[in-house]
PDB file of N, CA and C in Angstrom:
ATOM      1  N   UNK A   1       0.818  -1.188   0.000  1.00  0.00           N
ATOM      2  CA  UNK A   1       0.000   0.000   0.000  1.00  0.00           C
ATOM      3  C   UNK A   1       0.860   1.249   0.000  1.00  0.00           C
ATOM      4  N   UNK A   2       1.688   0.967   0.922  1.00  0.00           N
ATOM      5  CA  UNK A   2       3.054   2.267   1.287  1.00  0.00           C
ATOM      6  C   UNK A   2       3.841   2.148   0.145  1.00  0.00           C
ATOM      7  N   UNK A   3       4.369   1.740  -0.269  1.00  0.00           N
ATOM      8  CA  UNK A   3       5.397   1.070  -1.266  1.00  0.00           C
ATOM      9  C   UNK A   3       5.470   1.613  -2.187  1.00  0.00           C
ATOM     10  N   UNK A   4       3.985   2.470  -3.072  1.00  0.00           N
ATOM     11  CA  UNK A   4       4.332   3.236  -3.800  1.00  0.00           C
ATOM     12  C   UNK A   4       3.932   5.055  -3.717  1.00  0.00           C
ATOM     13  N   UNK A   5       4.194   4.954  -2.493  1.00  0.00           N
ATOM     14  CA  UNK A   5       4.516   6.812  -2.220  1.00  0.00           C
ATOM     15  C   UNK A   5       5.312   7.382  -2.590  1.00  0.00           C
ATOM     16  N   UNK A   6       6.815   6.917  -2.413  1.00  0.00           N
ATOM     17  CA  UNK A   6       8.117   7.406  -2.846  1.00  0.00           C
ATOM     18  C   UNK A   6       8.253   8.470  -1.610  1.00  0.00           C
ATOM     19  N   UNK A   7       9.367   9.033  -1.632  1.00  0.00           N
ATOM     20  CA  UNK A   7      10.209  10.202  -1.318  1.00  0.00           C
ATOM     21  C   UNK A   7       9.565  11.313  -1.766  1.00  0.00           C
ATOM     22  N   UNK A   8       9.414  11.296  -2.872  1.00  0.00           N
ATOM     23  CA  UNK A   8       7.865  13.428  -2.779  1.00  0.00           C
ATOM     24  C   UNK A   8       6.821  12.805  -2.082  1.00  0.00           C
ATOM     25  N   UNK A   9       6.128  12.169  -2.194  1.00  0.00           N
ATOM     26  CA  UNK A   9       5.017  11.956  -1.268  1.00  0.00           C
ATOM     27  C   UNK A   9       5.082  11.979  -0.117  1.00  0.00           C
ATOM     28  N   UNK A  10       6.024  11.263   0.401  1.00  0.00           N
ATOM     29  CA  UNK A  10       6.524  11.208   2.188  1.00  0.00           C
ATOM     30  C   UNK A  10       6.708  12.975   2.524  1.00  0.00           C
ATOM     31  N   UNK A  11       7.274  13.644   1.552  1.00  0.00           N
ATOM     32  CA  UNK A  11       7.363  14.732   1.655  1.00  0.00           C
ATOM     33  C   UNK A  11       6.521  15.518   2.021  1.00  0.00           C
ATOM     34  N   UNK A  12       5.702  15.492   1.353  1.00  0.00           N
ATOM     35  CA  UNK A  12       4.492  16.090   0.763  1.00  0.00           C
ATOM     36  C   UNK A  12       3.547  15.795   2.035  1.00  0.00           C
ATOM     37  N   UNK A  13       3.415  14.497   2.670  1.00  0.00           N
ATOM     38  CA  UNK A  13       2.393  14.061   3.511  1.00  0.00           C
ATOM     39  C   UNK A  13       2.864  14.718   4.984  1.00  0.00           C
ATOM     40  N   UNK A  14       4.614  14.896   5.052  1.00  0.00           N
ATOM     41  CA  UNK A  14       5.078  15.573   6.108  1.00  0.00           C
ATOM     42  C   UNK A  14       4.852  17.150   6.402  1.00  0.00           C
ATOM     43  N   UNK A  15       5.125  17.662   5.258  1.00  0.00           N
ATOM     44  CA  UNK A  15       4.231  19.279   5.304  1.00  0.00           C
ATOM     45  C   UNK A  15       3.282  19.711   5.889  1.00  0.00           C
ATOM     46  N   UNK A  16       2.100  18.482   5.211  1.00  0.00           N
ATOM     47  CA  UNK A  16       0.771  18.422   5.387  1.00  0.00           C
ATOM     48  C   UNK A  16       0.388  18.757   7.003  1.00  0.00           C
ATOM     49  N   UNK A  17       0.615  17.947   7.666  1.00  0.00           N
ATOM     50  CA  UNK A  17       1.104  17.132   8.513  1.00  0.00           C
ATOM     51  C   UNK A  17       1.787  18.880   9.939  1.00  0.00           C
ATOM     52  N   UNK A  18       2.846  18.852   9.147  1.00  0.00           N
ATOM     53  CA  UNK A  18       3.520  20.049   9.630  1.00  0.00           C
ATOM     54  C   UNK A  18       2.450  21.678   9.726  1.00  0.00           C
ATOM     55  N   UNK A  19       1.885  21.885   8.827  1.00  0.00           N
ATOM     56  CA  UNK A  19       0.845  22.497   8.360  1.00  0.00           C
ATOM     57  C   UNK A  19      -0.717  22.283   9.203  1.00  0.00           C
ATOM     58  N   UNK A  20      -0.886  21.119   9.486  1.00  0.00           N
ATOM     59  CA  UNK A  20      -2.470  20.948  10.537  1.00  0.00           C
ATOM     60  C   UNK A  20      -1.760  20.932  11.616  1.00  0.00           C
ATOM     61  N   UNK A  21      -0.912  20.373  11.793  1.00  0.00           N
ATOM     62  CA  UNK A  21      -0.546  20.298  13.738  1.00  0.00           C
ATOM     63  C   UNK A  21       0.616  21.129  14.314  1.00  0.00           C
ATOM     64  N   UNK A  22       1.129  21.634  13.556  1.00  0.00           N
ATOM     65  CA  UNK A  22       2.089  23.436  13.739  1.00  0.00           C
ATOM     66  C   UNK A  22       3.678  21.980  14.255  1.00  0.00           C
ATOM     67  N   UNK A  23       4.453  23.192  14.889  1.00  0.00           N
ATOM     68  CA  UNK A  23       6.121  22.596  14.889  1.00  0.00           C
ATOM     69  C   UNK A  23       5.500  22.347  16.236  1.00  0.00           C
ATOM     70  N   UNK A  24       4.996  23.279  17.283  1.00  0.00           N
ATOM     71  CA  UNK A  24       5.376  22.268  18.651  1.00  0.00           C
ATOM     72  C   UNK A  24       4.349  21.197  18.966  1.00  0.00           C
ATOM     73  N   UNK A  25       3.728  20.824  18.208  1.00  0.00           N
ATOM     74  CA  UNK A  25       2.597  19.416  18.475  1.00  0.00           C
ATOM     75  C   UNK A  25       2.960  18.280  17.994  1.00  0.00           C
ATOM     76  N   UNK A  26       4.174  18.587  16.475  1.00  0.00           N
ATOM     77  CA  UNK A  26       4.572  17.337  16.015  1.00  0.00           C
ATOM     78  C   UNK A  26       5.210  16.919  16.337  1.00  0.00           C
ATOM     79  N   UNK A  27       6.459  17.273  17.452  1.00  0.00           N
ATOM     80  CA  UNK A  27       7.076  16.625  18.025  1.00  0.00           C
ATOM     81  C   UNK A  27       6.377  15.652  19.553  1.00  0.00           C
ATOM     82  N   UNK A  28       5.634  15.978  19.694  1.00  0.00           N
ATOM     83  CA  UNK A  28       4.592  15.345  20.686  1.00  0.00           C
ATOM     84  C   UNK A  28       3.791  14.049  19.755  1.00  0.00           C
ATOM     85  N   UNK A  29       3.154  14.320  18.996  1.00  0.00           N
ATOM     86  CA  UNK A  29       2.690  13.181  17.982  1.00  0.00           C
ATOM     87  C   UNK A  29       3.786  12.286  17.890  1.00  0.00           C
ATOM     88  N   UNK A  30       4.790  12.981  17.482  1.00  0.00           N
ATOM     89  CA  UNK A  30       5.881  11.672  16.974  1.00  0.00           C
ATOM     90  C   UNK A  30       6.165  10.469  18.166  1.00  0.00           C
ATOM     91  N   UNK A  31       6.579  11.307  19.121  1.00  0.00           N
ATOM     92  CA  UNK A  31       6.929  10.504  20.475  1.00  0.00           C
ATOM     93  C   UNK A  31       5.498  10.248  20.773  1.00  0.00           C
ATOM     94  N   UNK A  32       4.227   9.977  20.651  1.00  0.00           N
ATOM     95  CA  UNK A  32       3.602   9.397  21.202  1.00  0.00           C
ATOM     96  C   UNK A  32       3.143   7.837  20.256  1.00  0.00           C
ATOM     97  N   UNK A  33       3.848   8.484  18.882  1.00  0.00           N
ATOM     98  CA  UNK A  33       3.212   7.254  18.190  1.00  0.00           C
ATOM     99  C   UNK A  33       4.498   5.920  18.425  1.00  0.00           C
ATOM    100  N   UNK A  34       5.697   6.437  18.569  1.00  0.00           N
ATOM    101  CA  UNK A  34       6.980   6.090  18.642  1.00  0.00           C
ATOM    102  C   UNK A  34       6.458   4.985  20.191  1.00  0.00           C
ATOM    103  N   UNK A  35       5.718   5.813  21.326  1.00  0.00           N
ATOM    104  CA  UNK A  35       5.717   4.888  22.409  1.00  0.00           C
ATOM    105  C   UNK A  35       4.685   3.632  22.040  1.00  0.00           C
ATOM    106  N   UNK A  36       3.732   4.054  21.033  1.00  0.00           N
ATOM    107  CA  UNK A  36       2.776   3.210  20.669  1.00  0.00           C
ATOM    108  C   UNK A  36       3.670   1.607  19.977  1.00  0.00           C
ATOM    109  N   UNK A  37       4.192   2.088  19.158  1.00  0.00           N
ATOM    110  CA  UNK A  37       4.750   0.981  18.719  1.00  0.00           C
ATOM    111  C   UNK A  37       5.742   0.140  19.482  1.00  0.00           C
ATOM    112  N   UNK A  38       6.673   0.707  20.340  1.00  0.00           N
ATOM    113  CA  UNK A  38       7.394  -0.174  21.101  1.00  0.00           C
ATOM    114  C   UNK A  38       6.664  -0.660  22.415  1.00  0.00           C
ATOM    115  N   UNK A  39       5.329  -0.394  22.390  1.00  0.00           N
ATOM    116  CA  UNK A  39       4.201  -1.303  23.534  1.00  0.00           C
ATOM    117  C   UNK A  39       4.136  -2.007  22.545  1.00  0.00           C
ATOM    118  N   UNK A  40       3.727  -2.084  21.462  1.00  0.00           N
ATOM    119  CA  UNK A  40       3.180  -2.878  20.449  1.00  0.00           C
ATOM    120  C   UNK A  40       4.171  -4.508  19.969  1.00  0.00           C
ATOM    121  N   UNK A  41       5.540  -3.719  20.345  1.00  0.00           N
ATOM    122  CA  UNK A  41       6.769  -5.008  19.428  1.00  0.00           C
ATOM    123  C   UNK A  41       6.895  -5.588  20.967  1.00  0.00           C
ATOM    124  N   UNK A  42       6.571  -4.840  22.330  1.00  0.00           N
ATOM    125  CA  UNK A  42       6.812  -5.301  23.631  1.00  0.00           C
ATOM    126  C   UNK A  42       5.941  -6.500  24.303  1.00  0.00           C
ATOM    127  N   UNK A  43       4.177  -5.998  23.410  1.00  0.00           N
ATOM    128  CA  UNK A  43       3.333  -7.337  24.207  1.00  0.00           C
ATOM    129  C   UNK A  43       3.779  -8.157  22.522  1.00  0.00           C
ATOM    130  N   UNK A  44       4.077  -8.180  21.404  1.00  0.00           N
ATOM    131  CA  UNK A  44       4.158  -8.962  20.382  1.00  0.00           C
ATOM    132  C   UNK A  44       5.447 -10.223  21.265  1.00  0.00           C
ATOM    133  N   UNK A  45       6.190  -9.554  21.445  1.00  0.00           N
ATOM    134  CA  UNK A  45       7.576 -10.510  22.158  1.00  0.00           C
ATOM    135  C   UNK A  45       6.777 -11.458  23.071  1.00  0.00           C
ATOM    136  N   UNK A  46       6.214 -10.529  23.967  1.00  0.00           N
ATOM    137  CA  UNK A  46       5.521 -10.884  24.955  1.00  0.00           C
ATOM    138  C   UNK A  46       4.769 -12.436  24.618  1.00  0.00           C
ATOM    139  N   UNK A  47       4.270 -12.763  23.736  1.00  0.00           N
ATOM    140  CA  UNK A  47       2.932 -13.163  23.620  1.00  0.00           C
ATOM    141  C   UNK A  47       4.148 -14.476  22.611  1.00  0.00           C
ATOM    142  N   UNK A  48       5.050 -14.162  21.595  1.00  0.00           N
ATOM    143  CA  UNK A  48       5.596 -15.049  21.265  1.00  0.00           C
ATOM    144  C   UNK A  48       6.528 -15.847  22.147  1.00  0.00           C
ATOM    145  N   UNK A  49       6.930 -15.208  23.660  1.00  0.00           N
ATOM    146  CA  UNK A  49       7.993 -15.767  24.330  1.00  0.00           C
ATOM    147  C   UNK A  49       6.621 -16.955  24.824  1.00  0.00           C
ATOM    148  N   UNK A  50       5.735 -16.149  25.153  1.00  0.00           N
ATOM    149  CA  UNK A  50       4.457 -17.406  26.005  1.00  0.00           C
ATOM    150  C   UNK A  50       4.438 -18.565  25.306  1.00  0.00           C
ATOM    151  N   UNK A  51       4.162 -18.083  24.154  1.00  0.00           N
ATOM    152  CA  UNK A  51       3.901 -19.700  23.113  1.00  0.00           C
ATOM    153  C   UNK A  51       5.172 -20.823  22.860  1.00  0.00           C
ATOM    154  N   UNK A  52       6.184 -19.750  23.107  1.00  0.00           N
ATOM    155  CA  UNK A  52       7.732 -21.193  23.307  1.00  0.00           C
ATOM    156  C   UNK A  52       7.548 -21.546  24.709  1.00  0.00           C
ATOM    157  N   UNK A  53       7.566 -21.106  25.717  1.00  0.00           N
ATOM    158  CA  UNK A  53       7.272 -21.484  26.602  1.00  0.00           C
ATOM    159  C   UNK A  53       6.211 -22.687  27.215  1.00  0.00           C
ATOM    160  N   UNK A  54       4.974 -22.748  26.281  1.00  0.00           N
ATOM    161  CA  UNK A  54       4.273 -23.491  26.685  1.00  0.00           C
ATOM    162  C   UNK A  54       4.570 -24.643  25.975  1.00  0.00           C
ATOM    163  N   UNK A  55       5.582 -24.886  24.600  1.00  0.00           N
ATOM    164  CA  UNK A  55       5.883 -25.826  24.044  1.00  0.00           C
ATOM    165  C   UNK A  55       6.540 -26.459  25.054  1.00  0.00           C
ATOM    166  N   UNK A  56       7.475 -25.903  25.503  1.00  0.00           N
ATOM    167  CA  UNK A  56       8.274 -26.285  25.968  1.00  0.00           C
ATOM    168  C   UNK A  56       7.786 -27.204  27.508  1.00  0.00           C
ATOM    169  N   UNK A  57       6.254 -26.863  27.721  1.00  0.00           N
ATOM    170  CA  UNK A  57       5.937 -27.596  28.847  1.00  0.00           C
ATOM    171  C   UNK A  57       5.158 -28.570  28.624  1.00  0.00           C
ATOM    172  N   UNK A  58       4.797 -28.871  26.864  1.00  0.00           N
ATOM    173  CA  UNK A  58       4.072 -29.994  26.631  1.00  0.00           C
ATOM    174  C   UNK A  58       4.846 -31.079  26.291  1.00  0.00           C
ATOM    175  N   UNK A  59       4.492 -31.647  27.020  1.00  0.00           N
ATOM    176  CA  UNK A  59       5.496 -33.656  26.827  1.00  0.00           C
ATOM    177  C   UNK A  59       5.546 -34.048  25.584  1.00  0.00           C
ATOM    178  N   UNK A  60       4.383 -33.878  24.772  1.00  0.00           N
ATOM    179  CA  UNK A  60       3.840 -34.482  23.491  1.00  0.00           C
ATOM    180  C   UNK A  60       5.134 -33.433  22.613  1.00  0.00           C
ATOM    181  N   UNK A  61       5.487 -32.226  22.898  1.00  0.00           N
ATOM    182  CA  UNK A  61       6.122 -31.651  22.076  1.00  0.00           C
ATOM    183  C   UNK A  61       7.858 -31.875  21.899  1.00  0.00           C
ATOM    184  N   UNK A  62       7.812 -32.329  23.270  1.00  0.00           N
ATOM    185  CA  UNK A  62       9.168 -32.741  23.922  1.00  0.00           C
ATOM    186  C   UNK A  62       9.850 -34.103  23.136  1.00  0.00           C
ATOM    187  N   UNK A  63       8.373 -34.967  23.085  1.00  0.00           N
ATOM    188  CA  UNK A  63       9.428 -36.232  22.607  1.00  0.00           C
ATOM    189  C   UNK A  63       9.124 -36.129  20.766  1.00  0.00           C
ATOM    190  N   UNK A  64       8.209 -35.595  20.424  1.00  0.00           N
ATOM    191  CA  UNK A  64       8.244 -35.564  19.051  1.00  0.00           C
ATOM    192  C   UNK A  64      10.019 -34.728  18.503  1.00  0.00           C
ATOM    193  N   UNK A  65      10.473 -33.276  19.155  1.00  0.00           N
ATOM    194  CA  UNK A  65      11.677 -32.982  19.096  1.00  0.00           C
ATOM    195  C   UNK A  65      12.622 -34.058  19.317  1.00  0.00           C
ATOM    196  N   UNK A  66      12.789 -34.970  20.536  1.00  0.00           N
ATOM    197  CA  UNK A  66      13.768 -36.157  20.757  1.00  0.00           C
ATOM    198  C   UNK A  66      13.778 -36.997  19.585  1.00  0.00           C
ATOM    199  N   UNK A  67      12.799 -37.577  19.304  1.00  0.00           N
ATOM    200  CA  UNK A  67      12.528 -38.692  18.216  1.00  0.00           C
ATOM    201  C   UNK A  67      13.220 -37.814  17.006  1.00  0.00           C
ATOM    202  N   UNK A  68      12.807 -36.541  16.761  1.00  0.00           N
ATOM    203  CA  UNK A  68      13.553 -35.874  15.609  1.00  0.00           C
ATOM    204  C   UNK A  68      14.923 -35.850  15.733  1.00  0.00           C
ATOM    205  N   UNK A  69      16.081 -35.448  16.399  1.00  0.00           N
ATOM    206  CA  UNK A  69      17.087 -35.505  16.978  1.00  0.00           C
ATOM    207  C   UNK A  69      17.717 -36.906  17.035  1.00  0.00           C
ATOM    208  N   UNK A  70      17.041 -37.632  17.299  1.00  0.00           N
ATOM    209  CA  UNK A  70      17.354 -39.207  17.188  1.00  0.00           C
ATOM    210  C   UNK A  70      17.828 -39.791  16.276  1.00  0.00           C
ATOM    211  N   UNK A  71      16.451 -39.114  15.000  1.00  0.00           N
ATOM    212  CA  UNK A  71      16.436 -39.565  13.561  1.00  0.00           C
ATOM    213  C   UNK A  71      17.941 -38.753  13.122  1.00  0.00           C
ATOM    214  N   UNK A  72      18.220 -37.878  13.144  1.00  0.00           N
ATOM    215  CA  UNK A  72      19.380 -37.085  12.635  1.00  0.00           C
ATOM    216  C   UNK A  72      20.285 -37.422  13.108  1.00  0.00           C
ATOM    217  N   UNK A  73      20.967 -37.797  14.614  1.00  0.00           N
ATOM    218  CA  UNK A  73      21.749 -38.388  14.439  1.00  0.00           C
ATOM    219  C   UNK A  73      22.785 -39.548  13.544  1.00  0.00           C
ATOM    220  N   UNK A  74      21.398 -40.305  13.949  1.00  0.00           N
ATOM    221  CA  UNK A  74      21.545 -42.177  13.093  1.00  0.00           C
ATOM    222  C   UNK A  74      21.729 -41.857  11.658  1.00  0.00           C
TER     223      UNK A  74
END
């Protein structure tokens, strides 16, 4: 969707941008969207560390890995 804006457009959308919300608000926008996203990559981690974790507590998952490991050895 982004992919084809280019460099004048980004431009162009930053003006805009610069133009509705003046110089001292956009620096407030920026850092608030900036905190948005690193909550965002923080519960994403979050939520992928859970799911290794729970592999890691199912038996069924445990010996299917061994049996794999087994096979590669031999």
């Amino acid at each position: 969707m982004f992919s084809n804006i280019g460099i004048p457009g980004l431009i162009l959308v930053l003006i805009i941008a610069l133009i509705i919300f003046g110089p001292k608000k956009l620096p407030e926008i920026g850092r608030a969207f900036g905190r948005t996203l690193t909550e965002f990559k923080s519960a994403t981690n979050g939520l992928v560390t859970e799911e290794d974790e729970e592999e890691g507590k199912n038996p069924e998952l445990t010996t299917v890995e061994k049996k794999q490991d087994e096979s590669t050895v031999s």
